[in-house]
N, C-alpha and C. Protein backbone atom coordinates (compact mmCIF):
# COMPACT_ATOMS: atom_id res chain seq x y z
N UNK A 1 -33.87 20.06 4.75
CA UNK A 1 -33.38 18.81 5.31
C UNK A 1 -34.48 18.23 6.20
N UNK A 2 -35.07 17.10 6.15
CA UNK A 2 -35.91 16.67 6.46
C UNK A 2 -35.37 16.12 7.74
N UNK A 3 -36.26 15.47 9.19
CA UNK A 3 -35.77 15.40 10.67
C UNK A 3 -34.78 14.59 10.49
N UNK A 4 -35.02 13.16 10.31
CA UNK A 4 -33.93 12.49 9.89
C UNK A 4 -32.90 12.33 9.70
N UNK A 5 -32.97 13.24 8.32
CA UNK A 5 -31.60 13.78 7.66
C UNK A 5 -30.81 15.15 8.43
N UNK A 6 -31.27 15.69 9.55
CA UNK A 6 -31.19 16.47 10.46
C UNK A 6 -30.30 15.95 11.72
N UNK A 7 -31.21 15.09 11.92
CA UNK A 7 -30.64 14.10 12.65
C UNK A 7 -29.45 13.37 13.11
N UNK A 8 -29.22 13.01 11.44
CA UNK A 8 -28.20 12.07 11.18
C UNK A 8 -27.10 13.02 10.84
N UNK A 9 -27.25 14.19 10.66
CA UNK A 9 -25.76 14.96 10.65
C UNK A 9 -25.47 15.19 11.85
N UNK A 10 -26.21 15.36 12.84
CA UNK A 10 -26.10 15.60 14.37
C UNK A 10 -25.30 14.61 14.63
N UNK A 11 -25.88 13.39 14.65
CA UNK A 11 -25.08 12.28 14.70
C UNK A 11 -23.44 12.33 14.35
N UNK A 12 -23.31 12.89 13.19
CA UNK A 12 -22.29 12.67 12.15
C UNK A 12 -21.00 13.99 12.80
N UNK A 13 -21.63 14.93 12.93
CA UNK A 13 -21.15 15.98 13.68
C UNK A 13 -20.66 15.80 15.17
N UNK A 14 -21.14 14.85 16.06
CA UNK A 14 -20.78 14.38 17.25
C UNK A 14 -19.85 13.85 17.22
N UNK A 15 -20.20 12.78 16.13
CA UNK A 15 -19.02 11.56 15.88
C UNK A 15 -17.71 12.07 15.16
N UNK A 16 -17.74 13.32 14.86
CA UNK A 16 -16.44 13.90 13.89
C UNK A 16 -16.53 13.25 12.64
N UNK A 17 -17.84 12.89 12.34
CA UNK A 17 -17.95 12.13 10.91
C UNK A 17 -17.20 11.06 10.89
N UNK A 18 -16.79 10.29 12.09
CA UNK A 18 -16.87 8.98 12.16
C UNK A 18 -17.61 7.91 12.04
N UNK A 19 -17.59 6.82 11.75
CA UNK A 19 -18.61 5.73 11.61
C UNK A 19 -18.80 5.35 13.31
N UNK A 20 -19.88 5.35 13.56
CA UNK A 20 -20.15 4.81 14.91
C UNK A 20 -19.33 3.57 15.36
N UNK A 21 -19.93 2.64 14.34
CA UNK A 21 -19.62 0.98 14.34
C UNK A 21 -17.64 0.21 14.10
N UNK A 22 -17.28 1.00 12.89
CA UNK A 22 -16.19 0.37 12.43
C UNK A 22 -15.03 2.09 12.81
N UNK A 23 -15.55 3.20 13.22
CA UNK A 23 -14.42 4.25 13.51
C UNK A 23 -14.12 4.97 12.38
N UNK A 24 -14.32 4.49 11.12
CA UNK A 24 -13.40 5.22 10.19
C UNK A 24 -14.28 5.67 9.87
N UNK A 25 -13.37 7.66 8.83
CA UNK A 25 -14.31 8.44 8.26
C UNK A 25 -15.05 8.37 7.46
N UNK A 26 -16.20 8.88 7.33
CA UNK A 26 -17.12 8.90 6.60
C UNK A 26 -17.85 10.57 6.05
N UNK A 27 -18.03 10.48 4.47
CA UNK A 27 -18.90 11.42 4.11
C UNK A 27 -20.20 11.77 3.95
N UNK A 28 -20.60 13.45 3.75
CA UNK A 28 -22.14 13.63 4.09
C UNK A 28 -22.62 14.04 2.50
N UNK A 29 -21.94 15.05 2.00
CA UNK A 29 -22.40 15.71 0.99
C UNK A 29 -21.89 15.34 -0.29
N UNK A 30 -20.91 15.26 -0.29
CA UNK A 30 -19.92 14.63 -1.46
C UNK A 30 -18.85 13.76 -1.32
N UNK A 31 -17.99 12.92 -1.90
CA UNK A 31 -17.10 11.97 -1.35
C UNK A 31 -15.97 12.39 -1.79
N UNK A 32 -15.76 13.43 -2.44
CA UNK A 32 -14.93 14.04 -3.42
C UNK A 32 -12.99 14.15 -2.38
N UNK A 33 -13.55 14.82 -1.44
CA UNK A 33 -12.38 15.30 0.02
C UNK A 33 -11.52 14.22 0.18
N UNK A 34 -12.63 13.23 0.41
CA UNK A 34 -12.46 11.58 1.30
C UNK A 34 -11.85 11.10 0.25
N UNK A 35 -12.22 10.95 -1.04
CA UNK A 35 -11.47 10.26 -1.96
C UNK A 35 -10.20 10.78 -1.84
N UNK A 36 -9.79 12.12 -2.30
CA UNK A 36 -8.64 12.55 -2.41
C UNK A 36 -7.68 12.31 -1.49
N UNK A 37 -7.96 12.81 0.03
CA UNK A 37 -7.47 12.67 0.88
C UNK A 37 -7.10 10.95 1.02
N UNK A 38 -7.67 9.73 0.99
CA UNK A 38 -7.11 8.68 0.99
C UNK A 38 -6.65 7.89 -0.02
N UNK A 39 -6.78 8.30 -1.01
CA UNK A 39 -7.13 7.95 -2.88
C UNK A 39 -8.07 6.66 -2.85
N UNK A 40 -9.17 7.09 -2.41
CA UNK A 40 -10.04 5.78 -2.78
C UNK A 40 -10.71 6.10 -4.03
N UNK A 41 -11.43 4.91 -4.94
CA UNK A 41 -12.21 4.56 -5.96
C UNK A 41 -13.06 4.81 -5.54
N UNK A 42 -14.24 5.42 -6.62
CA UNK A 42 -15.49 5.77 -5.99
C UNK A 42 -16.17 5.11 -5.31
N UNK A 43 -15.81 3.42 -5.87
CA UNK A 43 -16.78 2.48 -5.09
C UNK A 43 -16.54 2.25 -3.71
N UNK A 44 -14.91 2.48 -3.50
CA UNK A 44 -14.55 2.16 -1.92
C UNK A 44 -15.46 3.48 -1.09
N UNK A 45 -15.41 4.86 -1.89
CA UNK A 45 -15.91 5.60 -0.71
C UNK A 45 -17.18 5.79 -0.68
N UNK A 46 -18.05 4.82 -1.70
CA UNK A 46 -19.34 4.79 -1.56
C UNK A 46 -19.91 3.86 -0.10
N UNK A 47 -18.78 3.31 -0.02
CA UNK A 47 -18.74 2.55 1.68
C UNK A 47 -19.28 3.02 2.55
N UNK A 48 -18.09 4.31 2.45
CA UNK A 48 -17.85 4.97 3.47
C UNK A 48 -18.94 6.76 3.36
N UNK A 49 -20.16 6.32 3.03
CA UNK A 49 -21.16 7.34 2.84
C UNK A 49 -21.74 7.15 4.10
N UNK A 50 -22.15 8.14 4.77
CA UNK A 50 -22.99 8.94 6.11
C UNK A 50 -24.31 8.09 5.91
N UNK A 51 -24.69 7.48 6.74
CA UNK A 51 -26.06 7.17 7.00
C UNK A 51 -26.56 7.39 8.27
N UNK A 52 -27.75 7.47 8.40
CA UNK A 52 -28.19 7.03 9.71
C UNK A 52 -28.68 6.21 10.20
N UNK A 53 -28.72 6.00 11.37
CA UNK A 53 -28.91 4.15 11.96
C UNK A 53 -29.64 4.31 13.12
N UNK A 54 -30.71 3.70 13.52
CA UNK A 54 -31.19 3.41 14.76
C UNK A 54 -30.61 2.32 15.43
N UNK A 55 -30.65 3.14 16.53
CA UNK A 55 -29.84 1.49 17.52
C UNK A 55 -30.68 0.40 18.00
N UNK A 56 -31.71 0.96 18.26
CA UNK A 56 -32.90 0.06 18.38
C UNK A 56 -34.13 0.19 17.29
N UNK A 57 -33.95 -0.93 15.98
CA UNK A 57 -34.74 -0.33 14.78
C UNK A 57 -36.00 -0.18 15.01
N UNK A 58 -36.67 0.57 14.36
CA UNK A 58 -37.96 1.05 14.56
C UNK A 58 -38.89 0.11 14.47
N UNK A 59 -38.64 -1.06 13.67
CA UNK A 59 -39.21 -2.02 13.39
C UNK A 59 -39.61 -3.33 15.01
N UNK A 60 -38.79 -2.34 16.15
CA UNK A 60 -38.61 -3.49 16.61
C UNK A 60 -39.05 -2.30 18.17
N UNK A 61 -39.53 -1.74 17.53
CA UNK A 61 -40.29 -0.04 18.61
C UNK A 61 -39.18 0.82 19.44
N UNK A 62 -38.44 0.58 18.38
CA UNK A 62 -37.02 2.10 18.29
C UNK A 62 -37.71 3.22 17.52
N UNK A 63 -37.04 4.34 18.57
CA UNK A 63 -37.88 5.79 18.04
C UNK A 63 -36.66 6.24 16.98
N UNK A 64 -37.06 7.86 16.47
CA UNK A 64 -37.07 8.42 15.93
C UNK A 64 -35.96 9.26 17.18
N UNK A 65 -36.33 9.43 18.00
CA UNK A 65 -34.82 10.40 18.89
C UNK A 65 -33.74 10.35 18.59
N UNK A 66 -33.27 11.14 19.07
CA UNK A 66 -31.81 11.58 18.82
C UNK A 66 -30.94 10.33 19.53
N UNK A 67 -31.77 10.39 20.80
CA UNK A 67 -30.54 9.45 21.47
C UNK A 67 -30.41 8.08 20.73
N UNK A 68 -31.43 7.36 19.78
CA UNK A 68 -31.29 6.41 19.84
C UNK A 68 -30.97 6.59 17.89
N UNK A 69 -30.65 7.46 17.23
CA UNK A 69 -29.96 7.47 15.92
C UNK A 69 -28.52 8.05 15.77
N UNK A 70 -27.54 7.21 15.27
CA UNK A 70 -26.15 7.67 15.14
C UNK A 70 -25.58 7.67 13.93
N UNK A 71 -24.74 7.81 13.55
CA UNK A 71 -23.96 8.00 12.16
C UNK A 71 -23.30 6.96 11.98
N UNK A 72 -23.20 6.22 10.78
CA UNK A 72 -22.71 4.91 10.23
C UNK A 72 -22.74 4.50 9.02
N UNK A 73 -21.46 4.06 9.18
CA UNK A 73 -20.99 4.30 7.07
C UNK A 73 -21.93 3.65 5.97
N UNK A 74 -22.25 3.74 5.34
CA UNK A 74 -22.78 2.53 4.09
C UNK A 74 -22.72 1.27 4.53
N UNK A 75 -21.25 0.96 4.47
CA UNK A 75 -20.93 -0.46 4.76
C UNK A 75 -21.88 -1.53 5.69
N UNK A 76 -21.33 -0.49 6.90
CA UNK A 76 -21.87 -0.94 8.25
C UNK A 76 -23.19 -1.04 8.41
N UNK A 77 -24.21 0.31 8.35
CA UNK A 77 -25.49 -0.05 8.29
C UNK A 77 -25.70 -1.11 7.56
N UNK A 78 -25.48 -1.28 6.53
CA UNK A 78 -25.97 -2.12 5.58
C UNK A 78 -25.67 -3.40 5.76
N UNK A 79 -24.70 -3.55 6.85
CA UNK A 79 -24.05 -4.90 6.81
C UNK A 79 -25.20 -5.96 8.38
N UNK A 80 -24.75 -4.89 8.91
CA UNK A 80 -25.80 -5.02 10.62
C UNK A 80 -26.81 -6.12 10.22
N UNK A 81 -27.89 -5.95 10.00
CA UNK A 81 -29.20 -6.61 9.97
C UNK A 81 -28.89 -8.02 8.95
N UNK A 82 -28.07 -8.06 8.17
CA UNK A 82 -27.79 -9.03 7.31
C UNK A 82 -27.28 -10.08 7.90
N UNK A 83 -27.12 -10.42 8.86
CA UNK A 83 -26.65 -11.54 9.43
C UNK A 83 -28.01 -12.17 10.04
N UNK A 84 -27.50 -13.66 10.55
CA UNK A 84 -28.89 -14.87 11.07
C UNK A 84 -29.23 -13.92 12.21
N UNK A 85 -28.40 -13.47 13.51
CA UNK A 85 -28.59 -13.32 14.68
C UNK A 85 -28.23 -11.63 14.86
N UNK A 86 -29.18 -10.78 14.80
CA UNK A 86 -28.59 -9.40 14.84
C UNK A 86 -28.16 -9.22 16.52
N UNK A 87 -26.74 -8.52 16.14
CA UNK A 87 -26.22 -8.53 17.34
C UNK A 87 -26.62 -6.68 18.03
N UNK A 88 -26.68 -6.50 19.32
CA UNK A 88 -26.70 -5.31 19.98
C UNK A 88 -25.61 -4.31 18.86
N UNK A 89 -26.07 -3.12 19.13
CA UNK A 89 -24.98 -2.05 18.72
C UNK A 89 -23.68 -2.37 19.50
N UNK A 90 -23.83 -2.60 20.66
CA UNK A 90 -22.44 -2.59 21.33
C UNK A 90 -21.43 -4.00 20.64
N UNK A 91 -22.48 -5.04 20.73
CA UNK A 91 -21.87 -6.38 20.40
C UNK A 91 -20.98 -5.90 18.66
N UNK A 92 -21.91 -5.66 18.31
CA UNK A 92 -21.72 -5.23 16.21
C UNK A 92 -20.33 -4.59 16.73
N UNK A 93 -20.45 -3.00 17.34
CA UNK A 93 -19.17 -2.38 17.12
C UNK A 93 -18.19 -2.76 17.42
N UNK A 94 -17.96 -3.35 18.68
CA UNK A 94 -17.13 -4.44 19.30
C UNK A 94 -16.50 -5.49 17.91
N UNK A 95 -17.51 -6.07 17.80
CA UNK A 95 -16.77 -7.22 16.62
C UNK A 95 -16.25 -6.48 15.26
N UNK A 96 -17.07 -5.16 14.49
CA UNK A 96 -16.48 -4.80 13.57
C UNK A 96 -14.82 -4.23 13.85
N UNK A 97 -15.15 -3.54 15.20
CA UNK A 97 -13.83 -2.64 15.18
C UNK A 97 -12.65 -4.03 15.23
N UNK A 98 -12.51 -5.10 15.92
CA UNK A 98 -11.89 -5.96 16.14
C UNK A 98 -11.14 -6.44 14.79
N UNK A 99 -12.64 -6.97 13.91
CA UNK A 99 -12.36 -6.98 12.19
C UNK A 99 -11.50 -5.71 11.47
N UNK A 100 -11.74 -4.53 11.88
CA UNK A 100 -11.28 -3.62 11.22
C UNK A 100 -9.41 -3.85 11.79
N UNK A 101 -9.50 -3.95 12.65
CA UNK A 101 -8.19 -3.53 13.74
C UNK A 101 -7.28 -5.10 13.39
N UNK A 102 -7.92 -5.58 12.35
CA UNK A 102 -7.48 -6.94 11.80
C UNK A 102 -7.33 -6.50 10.55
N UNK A 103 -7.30 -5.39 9.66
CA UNK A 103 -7.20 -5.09 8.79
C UNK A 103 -8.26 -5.50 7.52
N UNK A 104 -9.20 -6.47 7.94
CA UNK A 104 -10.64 -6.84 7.56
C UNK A 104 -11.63 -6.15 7.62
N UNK A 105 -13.20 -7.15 7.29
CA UNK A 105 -14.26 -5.88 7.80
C UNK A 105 -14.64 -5.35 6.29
N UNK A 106 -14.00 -4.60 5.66
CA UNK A 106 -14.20 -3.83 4.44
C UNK A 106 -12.93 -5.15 3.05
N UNK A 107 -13.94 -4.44 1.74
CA UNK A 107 -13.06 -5.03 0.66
C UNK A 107 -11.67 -4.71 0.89
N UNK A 108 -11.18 -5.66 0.26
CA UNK A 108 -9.37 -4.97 0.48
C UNK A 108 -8.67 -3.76 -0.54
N UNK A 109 -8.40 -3.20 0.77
CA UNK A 109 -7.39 -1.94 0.18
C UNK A 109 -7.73 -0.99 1.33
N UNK A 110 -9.70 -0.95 1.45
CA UNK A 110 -9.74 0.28 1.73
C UNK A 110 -9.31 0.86 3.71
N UNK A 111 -9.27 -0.58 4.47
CA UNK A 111 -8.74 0.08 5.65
C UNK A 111 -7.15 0.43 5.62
N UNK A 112 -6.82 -0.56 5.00
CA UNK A 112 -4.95 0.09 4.81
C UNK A 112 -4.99 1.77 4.28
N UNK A 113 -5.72 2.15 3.60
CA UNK A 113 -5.99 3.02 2.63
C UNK A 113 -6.36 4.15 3.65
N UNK A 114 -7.11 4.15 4.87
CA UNK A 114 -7.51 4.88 5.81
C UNK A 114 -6.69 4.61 6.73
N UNK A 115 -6.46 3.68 7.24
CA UNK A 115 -5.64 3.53 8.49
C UNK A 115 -4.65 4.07 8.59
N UNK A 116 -3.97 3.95 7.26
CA UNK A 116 -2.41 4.06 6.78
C UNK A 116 -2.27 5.95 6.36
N UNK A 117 -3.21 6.65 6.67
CA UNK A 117 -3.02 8.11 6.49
C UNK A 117 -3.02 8.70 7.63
N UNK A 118 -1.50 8.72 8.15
CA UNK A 118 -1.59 9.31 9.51
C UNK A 118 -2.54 10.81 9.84
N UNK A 119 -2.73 11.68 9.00
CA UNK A 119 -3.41 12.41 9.74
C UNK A 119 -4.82 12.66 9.78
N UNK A 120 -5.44 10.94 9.73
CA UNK A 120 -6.98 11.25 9.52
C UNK A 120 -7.43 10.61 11.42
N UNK A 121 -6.32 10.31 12.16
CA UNK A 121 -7.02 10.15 13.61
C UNK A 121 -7.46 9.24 14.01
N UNK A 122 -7.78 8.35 12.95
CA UNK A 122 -8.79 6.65 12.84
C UNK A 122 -7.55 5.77 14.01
């Protein structure tokens, strides 16, 4: 496992394999659990795949530390930087969780689909 990828399970392991940004679970190795456990389609839990994220991108003279890489689903990383005005980590999580907690945020199905399984904690 390369630092990174070291890293980012640290991350993932802190977070209870939560998504930093939007809260809900996310997988590291296989999606196989996650599917079952919520019955998602492969594509919904390809969402919800483990990444890692700098909070301050490197691009922008964010390190490589621990403190400043966390765990965050497919979705989310991927979604972050895609907007005109990238917002702070705090601002992003703030507004996703809001979206999520609106039942938005993700294609439809898949937060009902998580939310709606009482014993995943989300």
């Amino acid at each position: 496992m390369g630092n990174i990828a070291k890293q980012r399970h640290q991350a993932a392991v802190r977070q209870s394999f939560h998504c930093f940004y939007c809260g809900l679970p996310m997988w590291e190795a296989s999606p196989a659990a996650l599917m079952q456990q919520y019955r998602l389609t492969p594509a919904e839990a390809r969402l919800l795949q483990c990444t890692g994220e700098h909070l301050q991108p490197r691009g922008e003279g964010g390190s490589n530390q621990t403190v400043n890489i966390v765990a965050a689903c497919r979705h989310c990383n991927g979604t972050r930087h895609k907007t005109p005005k990238v917002l702070s980590p705090e601002q992003y999580q703030k507004k996703v969780r809001a979206r999520v907690g609106k039942g938005g945020w993700f294609p439809k199905g898949i937060t009902s689909k998580v939310k709606g399984n009482k014993t995943n904690g989300v």
